[in-house]
Protein backbone atom coordinates (compact mmCIF):
# COMPACT_ATOMS: atom_id res chain seq x y z
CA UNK A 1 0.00 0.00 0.00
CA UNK A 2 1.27 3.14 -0.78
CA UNK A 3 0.73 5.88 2.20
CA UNK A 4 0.29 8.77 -0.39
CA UNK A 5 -3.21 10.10 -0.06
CA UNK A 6 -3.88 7.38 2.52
CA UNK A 7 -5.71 7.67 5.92
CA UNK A 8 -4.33 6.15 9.25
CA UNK A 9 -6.06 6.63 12.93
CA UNK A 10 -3.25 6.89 15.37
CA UNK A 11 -3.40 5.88 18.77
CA UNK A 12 -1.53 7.34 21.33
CA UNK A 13 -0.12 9.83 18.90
CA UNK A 14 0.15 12.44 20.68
CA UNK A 15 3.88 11.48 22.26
CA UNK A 16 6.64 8.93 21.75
CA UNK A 17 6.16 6.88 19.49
CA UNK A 18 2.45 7.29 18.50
CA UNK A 19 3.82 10.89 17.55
CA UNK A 20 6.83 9.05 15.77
CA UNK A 21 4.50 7.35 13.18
CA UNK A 22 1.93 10.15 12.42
CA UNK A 23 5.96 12.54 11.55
CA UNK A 24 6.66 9.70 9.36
CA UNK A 25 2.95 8.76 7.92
CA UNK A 26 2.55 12.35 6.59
CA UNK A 27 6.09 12.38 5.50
CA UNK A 28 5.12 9.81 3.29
CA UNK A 29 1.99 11.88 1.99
CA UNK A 30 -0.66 10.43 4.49
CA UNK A 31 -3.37 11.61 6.18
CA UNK A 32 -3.26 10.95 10.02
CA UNK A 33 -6.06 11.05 12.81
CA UNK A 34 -3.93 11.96 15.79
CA UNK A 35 -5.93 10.14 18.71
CA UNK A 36 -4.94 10.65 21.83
CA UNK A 37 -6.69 11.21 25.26
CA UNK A 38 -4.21 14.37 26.08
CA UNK A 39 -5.59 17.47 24.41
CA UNK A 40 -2.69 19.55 24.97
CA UNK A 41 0.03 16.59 23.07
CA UNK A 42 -2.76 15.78 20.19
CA UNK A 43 -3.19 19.14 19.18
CA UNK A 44 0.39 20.30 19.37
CA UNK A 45 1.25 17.37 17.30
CA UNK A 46 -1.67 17.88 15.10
CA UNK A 47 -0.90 21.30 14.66
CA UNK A 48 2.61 20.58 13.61
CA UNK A 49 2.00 18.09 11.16
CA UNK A 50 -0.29 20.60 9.65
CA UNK A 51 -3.53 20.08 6.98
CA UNK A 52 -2.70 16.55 6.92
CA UNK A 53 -3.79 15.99 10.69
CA UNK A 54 -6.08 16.26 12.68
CA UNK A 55 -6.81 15.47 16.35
CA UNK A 56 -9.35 14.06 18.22
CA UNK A 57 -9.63 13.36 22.13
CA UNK A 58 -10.21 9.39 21.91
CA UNK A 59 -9.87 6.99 24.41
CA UNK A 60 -9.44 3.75 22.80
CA UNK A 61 -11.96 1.49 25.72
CA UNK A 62 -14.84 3.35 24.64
CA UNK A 63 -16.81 2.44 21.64
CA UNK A 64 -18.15 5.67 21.00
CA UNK A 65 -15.05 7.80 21.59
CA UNK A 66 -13.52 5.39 18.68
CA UNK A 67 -16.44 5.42 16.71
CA UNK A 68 -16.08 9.48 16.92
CA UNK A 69 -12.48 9.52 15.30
CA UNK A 70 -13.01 7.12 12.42
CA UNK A 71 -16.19 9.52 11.71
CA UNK A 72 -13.42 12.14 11.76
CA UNK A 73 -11.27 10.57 9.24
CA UNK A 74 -14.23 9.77 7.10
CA UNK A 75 -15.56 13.37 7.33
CA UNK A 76 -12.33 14.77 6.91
CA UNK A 77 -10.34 13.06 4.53
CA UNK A 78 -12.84 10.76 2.64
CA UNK A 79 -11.61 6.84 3.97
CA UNK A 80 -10.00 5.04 6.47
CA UNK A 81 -7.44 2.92 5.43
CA UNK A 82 -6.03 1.69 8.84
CA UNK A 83 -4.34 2.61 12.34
CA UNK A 84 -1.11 2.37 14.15
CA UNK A 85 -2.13 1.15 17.89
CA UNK A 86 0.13 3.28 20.41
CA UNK A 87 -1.88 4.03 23.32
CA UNK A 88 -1.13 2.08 26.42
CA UNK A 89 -0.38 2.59 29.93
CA UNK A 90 2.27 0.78 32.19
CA UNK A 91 2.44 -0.21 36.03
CA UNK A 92 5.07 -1.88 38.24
CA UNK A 93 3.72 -3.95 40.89
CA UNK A 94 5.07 -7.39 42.29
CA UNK A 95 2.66 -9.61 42.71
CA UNK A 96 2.74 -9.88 46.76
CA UNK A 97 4.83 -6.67 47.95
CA UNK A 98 5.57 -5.33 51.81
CA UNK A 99 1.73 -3.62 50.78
CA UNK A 100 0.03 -6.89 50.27
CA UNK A 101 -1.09 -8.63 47.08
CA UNK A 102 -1.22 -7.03 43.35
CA UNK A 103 -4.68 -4.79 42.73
CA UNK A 104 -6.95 -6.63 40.81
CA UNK A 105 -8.37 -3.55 39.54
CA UNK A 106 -4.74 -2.29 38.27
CA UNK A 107 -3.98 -5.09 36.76
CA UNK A 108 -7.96 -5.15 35.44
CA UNK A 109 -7.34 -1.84 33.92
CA UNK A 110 -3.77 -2.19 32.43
CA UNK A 111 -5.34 -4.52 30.28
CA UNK A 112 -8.37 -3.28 29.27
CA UNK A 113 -6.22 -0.27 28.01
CA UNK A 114 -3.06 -2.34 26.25
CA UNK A 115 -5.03 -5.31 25.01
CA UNK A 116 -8.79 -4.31 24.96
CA UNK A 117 -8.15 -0.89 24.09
CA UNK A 118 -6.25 -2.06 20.77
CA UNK A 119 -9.07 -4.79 20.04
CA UNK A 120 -11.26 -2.21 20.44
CA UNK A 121 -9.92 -0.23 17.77
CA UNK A 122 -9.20 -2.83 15.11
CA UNK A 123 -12.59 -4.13 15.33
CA UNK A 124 -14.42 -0.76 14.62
CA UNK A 125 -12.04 0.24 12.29
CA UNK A 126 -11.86 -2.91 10.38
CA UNK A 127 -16.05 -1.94 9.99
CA UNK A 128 -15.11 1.32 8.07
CA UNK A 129 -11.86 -0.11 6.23
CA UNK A 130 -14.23 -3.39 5.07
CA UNK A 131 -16.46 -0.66 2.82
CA UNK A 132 -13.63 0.78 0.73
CA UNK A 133 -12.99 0.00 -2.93
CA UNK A 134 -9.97 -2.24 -2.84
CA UNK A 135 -6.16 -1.79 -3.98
CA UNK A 136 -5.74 -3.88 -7.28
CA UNK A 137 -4.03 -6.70 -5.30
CA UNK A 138 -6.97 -6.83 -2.97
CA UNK A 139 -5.93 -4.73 -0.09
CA UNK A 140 -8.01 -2.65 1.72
CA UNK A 141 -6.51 -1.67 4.86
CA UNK A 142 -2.97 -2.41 7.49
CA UNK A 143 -3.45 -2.64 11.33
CA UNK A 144 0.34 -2.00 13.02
CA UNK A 145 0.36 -2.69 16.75
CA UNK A 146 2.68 -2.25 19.49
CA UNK A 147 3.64 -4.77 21.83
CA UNK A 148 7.01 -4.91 23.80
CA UNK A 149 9.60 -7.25 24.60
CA UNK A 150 8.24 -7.69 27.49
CA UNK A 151 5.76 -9.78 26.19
CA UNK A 152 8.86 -12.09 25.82
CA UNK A 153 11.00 -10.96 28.88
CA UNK A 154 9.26 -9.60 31.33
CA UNK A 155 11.22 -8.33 33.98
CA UNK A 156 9.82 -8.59 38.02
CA UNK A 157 7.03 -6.26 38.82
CA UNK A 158 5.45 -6.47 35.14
CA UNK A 159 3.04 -8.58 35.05
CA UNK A 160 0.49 -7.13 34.55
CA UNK A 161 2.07 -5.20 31.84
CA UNK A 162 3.54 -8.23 29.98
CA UNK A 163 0.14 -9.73 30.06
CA UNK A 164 -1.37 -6.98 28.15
CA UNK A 165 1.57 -7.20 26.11
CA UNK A 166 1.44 -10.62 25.21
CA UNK A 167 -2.12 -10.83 24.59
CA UNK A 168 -1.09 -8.56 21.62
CA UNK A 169 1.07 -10.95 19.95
CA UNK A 170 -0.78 -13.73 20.27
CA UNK A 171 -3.77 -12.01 18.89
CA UNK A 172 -1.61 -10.97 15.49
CA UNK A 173 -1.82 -14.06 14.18
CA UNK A 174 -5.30 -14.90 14.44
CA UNK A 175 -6.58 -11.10 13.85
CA UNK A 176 -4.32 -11.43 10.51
CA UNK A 177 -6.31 -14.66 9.15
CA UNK A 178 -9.69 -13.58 10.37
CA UNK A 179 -9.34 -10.13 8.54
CA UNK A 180 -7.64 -11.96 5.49
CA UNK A 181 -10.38 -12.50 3.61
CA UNK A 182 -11.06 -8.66 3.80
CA UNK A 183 -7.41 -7.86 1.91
CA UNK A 184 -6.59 -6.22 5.80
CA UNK A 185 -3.45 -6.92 7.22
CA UNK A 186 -2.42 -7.15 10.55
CA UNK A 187 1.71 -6.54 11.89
CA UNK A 188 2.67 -5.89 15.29
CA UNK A 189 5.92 -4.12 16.27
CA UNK A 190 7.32 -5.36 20.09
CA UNK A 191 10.04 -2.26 20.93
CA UNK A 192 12.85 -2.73 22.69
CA UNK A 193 13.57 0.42 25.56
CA UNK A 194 12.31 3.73 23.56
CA UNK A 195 13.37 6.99 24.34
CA UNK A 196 9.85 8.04 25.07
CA UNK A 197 7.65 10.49 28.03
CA UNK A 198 7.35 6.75 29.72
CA UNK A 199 11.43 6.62 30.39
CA UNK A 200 11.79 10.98 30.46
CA UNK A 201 10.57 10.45 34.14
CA UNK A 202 13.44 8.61 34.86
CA UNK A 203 16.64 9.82 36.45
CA UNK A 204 19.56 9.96 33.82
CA UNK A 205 21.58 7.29 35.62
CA UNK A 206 18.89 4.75 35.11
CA UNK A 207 18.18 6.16 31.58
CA UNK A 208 21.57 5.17 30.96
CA UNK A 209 21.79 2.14 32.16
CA UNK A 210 19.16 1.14 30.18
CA UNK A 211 21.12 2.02 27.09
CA UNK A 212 24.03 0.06 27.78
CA UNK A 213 22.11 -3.05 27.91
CA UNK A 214 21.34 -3.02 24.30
CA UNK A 215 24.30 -4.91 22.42
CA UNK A 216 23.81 -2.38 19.28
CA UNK A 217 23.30 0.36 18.64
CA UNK A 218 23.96 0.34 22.76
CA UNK A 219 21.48 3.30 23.11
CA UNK A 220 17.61 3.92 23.46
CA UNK A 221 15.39 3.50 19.99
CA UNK A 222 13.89 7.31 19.04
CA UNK A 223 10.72 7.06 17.67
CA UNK A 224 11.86 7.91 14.66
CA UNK A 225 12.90 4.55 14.29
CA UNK A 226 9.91 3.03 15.23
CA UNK A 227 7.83 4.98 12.83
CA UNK A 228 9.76 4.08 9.71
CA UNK A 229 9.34 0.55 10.69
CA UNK A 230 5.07 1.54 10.73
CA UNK A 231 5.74 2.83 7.37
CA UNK A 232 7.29 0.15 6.22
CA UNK A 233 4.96 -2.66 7.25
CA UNK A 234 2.45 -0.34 5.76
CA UNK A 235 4.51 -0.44 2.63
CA UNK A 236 5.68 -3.85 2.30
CA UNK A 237 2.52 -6.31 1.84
CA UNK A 238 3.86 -9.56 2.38
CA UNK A 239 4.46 -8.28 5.84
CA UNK A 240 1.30 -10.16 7.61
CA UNK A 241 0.42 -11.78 10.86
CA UNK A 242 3.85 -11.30 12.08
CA UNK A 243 5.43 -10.18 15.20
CA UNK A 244 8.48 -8.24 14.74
CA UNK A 245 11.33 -7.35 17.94
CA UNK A 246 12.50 -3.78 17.34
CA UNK A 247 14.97 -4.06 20.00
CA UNK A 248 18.82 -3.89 19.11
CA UNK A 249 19.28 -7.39 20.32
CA UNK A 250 17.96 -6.80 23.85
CA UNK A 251 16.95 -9.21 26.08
CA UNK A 252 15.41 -8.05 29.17
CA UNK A 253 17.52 -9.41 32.95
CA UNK A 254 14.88 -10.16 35.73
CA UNK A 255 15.29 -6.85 37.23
């Protein structure tokens, strides 16, 4: 699929790398939906990108509030042709600590944003993308989705997080086939430690750290990176159903 002209929902795009792959998406001559539940972010990245953006206040559990954007990139720039899932929350908890057990209700809502939040998304969007006139190979539409490597190594006190993580990559594979028939693809992208807001709170020293544990390039991914690797999954069509480590050959210690 070629982005030019082309209309992408993005989740989360209103920082790191949500904001990443809406730069690089209307670099490439796309239109982009910048969704995002912080007004102040969406609309200073909308704003930036300029008449190929737009922004709308969307949190991704809510049907309606999804429902609401896709009308916006409908109404706005005449299709919908998929969505890059970046919205997600994290949360470090053991499972027993010196406070007593995990919250059920923190790890309840971790993943209802991470994993229900992005189901929520591809299954109203797929609606819309289902209608248009396909390209001449068939395609219609290109879901990109971000897990983590923590889905794979997650470190103590994630849990919760590489649950909602994993449920994303296992759901690739079976989202891919079921939306086959459709000429919709489905790719998700598991990052490795991003310079995003997520690790800004964190002092330097520990920032740091982090960096030297990647073997190469032994520093932290800019989301420039991972939004040329949205692009190119958009790009590339024999890209489906897979799961690919953005990482720098990282694999996370226990702690």
């Amino acid at each position: 699929m070629k982005l030019n002209g082309k209309t992408f929902i993005i989740t989360g795009g209103g920082s790191g790398l949500g904001e990443g792959a809406a730069e690089m998406f209307v670099e490439a001559h796309a239109n982009v939906i910048v969704a995002d539940m912080s007004v102040e972010n969406g609309q200073r990245v909308a704003t930036t990108l300029g008449e190929a953006a737009r922004f709308a206040e969307c949190d991704v559990t809510s049907e309606e509030s999804v429902r609401a954007a896709i009308q916006m990139a409908l109404d706005t720039f005449g299709g919908l042709h998929g969505a890059v899932n970046c919205a997600g929350i994290a949360a470090a908890q053991r499972v027993l600590s010196k406070t007593g057990p995990h919250p059920l209700d923190l790890f309840q809502r971790v993943l209802e944003v991470n994993l229900s939040g992005t189901f929520n998304v591809i299954r109203l969007c797929a609606e819309a993308m289902s209608k248009l006139e396909p390209e001449p190979s068939g395609e219609r539409g290109v879901f990109v989705n971000t897990a983590s490597v923590a889905a794979f190594d997650g470190q103590t006190g994630q849990v919760a997080y590489a649950a909602s993580k994993g449920g994303i990559v296992s759901m690739t594979l079976p989202l891919a086939r079921d939306l086959s028939r459709l000429g919709i693809r489905v790719v998700t992208i598991a990052p490795g430690t991003f310079d995003t807001p997520m690790l800004a709170a964190l002092p330097q020293e520990v920032r740091q750290s982090l960096a030297a544990q990647v073997p190469f390039p032994s520093r932290l991914g800019t989301r420039q990176e991972f939004g040329t690797l949205a692009r190119h999954i958009v790009e590339n069509e024999m890209l489906n159903g897979e799961v690919i480590r953005l990482d720098g050959a990282l694999r996370m210690q226990a702690k």
